[in-house]
Protein backbone atom coordinates (compact mmCIF):
# COMPACT_ATOMS: atom_id res chain seq x y z
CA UNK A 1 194.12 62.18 28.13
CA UNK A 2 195.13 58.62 28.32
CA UNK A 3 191.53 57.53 29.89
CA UNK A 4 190.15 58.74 26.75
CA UNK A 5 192.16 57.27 24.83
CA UNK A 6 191.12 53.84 26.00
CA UNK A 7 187.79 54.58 26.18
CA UNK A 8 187.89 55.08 22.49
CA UNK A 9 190.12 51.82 21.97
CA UNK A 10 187.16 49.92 24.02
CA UNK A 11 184.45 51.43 22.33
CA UNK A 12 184.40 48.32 19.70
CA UNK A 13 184.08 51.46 17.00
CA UNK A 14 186.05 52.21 14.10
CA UNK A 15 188.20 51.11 10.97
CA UNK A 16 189.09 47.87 11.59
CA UNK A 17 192.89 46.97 10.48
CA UNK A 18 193.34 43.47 10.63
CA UNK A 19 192.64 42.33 14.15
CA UNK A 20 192.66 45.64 15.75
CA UNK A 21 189.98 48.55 15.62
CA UNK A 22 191.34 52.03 14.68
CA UNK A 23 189.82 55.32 15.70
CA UNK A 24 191.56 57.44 17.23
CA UNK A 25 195.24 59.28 16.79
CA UNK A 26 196.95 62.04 18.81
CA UNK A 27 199.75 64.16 18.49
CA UNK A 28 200.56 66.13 21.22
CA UNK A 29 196.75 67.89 22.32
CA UNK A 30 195.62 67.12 18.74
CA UNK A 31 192.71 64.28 18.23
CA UNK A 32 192.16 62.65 15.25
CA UNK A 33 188.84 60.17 15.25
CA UNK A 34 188.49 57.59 12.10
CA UNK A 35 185.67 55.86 11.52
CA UNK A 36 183.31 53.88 8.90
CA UNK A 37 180.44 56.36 8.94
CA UNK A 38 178.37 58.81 10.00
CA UNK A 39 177.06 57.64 12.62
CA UNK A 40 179.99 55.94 13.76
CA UNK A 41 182.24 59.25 13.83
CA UNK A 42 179.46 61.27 16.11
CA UNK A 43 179.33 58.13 18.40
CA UNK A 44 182.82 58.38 19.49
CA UNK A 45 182.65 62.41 19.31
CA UNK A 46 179.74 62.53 21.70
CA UNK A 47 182.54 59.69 24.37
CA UNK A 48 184.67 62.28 23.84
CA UNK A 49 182.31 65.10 24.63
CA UNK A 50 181.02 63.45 28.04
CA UNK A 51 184.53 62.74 29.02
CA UNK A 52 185.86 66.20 28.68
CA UNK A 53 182.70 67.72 30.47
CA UNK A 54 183.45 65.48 33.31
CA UNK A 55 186.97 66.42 33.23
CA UNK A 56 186.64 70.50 32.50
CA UNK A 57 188.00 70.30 29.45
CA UNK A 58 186.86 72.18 26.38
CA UNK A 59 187.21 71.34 22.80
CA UNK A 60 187.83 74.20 20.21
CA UNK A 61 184.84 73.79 18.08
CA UNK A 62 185.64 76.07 15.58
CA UNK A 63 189.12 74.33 14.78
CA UNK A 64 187.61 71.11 14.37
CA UNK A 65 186.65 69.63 11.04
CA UNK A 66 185.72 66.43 9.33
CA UNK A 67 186.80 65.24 6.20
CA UNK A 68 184.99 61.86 4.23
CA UNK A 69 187.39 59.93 1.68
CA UNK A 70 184.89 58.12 -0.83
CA UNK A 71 185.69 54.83 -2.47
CA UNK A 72 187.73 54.43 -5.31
CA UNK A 73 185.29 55.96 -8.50
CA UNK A 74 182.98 57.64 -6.11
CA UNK A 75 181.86 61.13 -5.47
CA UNK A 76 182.45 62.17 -1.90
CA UNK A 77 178.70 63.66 -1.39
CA UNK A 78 178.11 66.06 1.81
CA UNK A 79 177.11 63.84 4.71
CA UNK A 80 174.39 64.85 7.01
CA UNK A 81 175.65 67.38 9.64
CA UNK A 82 178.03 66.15 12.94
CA UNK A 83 177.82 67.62 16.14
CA UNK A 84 180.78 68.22 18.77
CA UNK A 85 178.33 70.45 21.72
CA UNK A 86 175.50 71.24 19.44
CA UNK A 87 177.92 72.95 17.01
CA UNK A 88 177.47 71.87 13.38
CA UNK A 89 181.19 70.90 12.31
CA UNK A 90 182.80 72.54 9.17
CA UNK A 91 182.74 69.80 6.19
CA UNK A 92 186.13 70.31 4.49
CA UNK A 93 187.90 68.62 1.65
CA UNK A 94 191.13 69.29 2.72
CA UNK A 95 193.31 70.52 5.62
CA UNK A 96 196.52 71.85 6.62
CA UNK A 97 198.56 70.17 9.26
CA UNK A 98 202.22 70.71 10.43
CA UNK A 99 203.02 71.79 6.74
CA UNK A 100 201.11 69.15 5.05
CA UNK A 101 197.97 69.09 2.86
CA UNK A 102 195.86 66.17 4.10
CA UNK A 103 193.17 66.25 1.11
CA UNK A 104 190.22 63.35 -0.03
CA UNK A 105 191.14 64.37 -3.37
CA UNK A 106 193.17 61.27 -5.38
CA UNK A 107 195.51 64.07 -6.52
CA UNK A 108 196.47 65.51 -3.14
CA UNK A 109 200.10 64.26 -3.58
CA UNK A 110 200.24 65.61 -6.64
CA UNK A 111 199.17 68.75 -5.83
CA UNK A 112 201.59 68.92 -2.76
CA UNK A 113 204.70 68.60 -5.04
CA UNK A 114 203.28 71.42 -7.19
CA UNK A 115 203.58 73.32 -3.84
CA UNK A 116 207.21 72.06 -2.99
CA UNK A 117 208.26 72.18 -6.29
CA UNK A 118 207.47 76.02 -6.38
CA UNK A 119 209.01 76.84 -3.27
CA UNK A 120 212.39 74.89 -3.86
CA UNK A 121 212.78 77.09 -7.23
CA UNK A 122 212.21 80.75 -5.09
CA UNK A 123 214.61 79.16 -2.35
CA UNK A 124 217.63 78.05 -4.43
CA UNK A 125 217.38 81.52 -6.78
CA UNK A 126 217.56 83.61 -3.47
CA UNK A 127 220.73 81.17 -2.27
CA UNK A 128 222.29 81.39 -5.76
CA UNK A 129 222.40 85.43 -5.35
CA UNK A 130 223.32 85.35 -1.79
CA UNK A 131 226.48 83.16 -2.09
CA UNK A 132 227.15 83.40 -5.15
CA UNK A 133 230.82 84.10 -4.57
CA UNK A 134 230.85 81.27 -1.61
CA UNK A 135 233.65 78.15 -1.96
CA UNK A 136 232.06 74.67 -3.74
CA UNK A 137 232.02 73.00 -0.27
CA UNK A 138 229.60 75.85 1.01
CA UNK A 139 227.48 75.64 -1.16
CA UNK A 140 227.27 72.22 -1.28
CA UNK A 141 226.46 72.40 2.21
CA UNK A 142 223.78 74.80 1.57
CA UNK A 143 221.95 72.42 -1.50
CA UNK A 144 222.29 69.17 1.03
CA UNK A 145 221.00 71.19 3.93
CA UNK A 146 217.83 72.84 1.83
CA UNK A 147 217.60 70.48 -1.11
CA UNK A 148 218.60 67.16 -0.03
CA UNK A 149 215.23 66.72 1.95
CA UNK A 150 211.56 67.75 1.11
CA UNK A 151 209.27 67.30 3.13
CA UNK A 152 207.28 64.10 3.30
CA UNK A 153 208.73 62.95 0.31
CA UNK A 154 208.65 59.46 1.17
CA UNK A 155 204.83 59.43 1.85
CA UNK A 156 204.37 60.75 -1.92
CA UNK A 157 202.34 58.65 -4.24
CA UNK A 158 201.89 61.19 -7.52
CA UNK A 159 202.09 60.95 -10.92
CA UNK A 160 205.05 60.03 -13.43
CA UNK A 161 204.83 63.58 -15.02
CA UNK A 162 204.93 65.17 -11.19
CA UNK A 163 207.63 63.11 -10.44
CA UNK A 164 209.79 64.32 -13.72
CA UNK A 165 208.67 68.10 -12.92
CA UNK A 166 210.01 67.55 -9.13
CA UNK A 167 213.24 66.34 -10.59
CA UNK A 168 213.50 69.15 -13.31
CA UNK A 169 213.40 71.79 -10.23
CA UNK A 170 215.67 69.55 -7.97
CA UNK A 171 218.33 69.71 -10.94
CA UNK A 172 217.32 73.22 -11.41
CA UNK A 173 218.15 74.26 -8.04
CA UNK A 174 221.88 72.38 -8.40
CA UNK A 175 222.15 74.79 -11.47
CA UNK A 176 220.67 77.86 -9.24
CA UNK A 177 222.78 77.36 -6.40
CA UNK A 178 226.41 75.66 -7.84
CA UNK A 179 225.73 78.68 -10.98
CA UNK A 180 226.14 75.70 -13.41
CA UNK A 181 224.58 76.43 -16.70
CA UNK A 182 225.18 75.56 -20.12
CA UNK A 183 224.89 71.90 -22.31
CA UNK A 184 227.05 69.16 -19.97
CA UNK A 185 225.89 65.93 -18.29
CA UNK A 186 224.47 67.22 -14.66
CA UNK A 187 224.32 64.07 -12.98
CA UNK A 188 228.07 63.61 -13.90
CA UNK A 189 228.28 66.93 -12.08
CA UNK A 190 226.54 66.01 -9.23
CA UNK A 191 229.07 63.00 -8.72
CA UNK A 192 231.89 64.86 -8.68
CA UNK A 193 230.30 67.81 -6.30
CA UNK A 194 228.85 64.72 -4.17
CA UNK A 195 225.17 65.54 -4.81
CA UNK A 196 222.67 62.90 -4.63
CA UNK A 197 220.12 63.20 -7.41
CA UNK A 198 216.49 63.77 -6.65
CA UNK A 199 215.91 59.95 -7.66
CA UNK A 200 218.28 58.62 -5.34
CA UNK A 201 217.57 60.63 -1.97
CA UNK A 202 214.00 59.84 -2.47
CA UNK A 203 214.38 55.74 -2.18
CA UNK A 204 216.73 56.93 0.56
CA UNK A 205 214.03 58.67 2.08
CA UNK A 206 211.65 55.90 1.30
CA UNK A 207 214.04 53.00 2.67
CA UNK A 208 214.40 54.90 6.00
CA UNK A 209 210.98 54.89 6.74
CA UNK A 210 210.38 51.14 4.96
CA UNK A 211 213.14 50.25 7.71
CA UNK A 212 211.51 52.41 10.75
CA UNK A 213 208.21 50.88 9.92
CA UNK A 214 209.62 47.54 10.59
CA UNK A 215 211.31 48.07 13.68
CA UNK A 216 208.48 49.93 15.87
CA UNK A 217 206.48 47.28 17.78
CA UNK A 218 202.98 48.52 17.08
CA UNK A 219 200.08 46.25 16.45
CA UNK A 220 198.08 48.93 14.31
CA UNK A 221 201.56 49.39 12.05
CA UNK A 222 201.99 45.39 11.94
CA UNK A 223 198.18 45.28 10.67
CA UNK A 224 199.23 47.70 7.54
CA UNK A 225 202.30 45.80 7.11
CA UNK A 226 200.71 42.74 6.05
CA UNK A 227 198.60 44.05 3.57
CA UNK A 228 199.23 42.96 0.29
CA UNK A 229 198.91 46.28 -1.07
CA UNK A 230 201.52 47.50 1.19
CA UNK A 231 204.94 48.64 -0.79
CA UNK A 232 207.49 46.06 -0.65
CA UNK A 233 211.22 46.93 -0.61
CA UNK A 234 212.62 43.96 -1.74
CA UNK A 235 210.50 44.16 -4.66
CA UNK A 236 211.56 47.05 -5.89
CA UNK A 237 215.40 46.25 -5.79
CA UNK A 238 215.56 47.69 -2.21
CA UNK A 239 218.39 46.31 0.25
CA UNK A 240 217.02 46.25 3.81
């Protein structure tokens, strides 16, 4: 699928980062296609089209979707209809991919730590039953291996009171799975168990991929790099 792939780079079509166009994405047989409008998007869908017909490949029509992400304080209205082999595409405001809500909603991160949050309280209550009677060192395995992680977290953008909640159930899951109630400082806990707090493995998280962002020679990633809107680490207090 490489030809295509440069046939879509040439096509002189798309979101234009910097100096570079930007329309298309894959990951493994999957095909994303970006671009400024209507029109735009079924022009590079119908390259796409001829190129598989000429190859004998078939697109699933029925798993592919479009989404449209308004501008900032605008409604995203329904768009006239797209075609991928004279089948009208499903219009969706959000989808699920490898785990991941991808929405057009401003709140989508938000609403995806809502959905971690839940399922990191369920998790450590089932651990905190099941090794209950387990040495300090397993279970410390057990929160670092579970707990120490979530997924995406350094892609999240939500709100201060999201943020709080996510740390409430991270420290409630320390309590869940080390079976430490009661009134005494928890983050003085966590030092001695050797527990990072939710703050501090998420600008661990976030520093890994500031650092892997920097050191993968891509011209599309160098375009978003030198936005001025871009995050920057040293900033922010952030050793590189």
């Amino acid at each position: 699928m490489n030809c295509l792939g440069e046939l879509l780079d040439n096509a002189g079509i798309g979101c234009r980062l910097g100096n570079n166009y930007c329309n298309n994405f894959w990951y493994a047989d999957d095909l994303c296609l970006v671009a400024p409008s209507r029109r735009a998007l079924q022009r590079l869908i119908d390259i796409c089209l001829t190129y598989v017909q000429n190859h004998n490949i078939a697109f699933n029509c029925k798993k592919t979707v479009y989404m449209k992400f308004s501008a900032k304080g605008k409604a995203s209205l329904m768009t006239p209809d797209i075609l991928l082999d004279n089948y009208v595409l499903d219009w969706i405001n959000e989808f699920n991919y490898l785990g991941y809500t991808i929405s057009n909603n401003k709140n989508c991160d938000d609403l995806e730590v809502k959905k971690r949050t839940k399922n990191m309280r369920v998790q450590a209550i089932i651990l905190g039953i099941r090794f209950a009677k387990a040495s300090c060192e397993v279970k410390r395995k057990l929160f670092s291996t579970f707990f120490s992680t979530i997924y995406c977290e350094a892609l999240w953008l939500p709100s201060n009171r999201c943020l709080r909640k996510v740390t409430v159930a991270h420290n409630y899951c320390f309590r869940a799975v080390f079976n430490k109630y009661g009134r005494y400082s928890l983050y003085a806990e966590m030092v001695r168990k050797n527990v990072l707090t939710f703050g501090a493995f998420r600008r661990k998280a976030i520093l890994s991929l500031y650092n892997r962002l920097h050191s993968i020679d891509n011209d599309i990633i160098k375009s978003v790099l030198c936005f001025d809107s871009f995050f920057r680490a040293e900033s922010h207090g952030y050793a590189l």
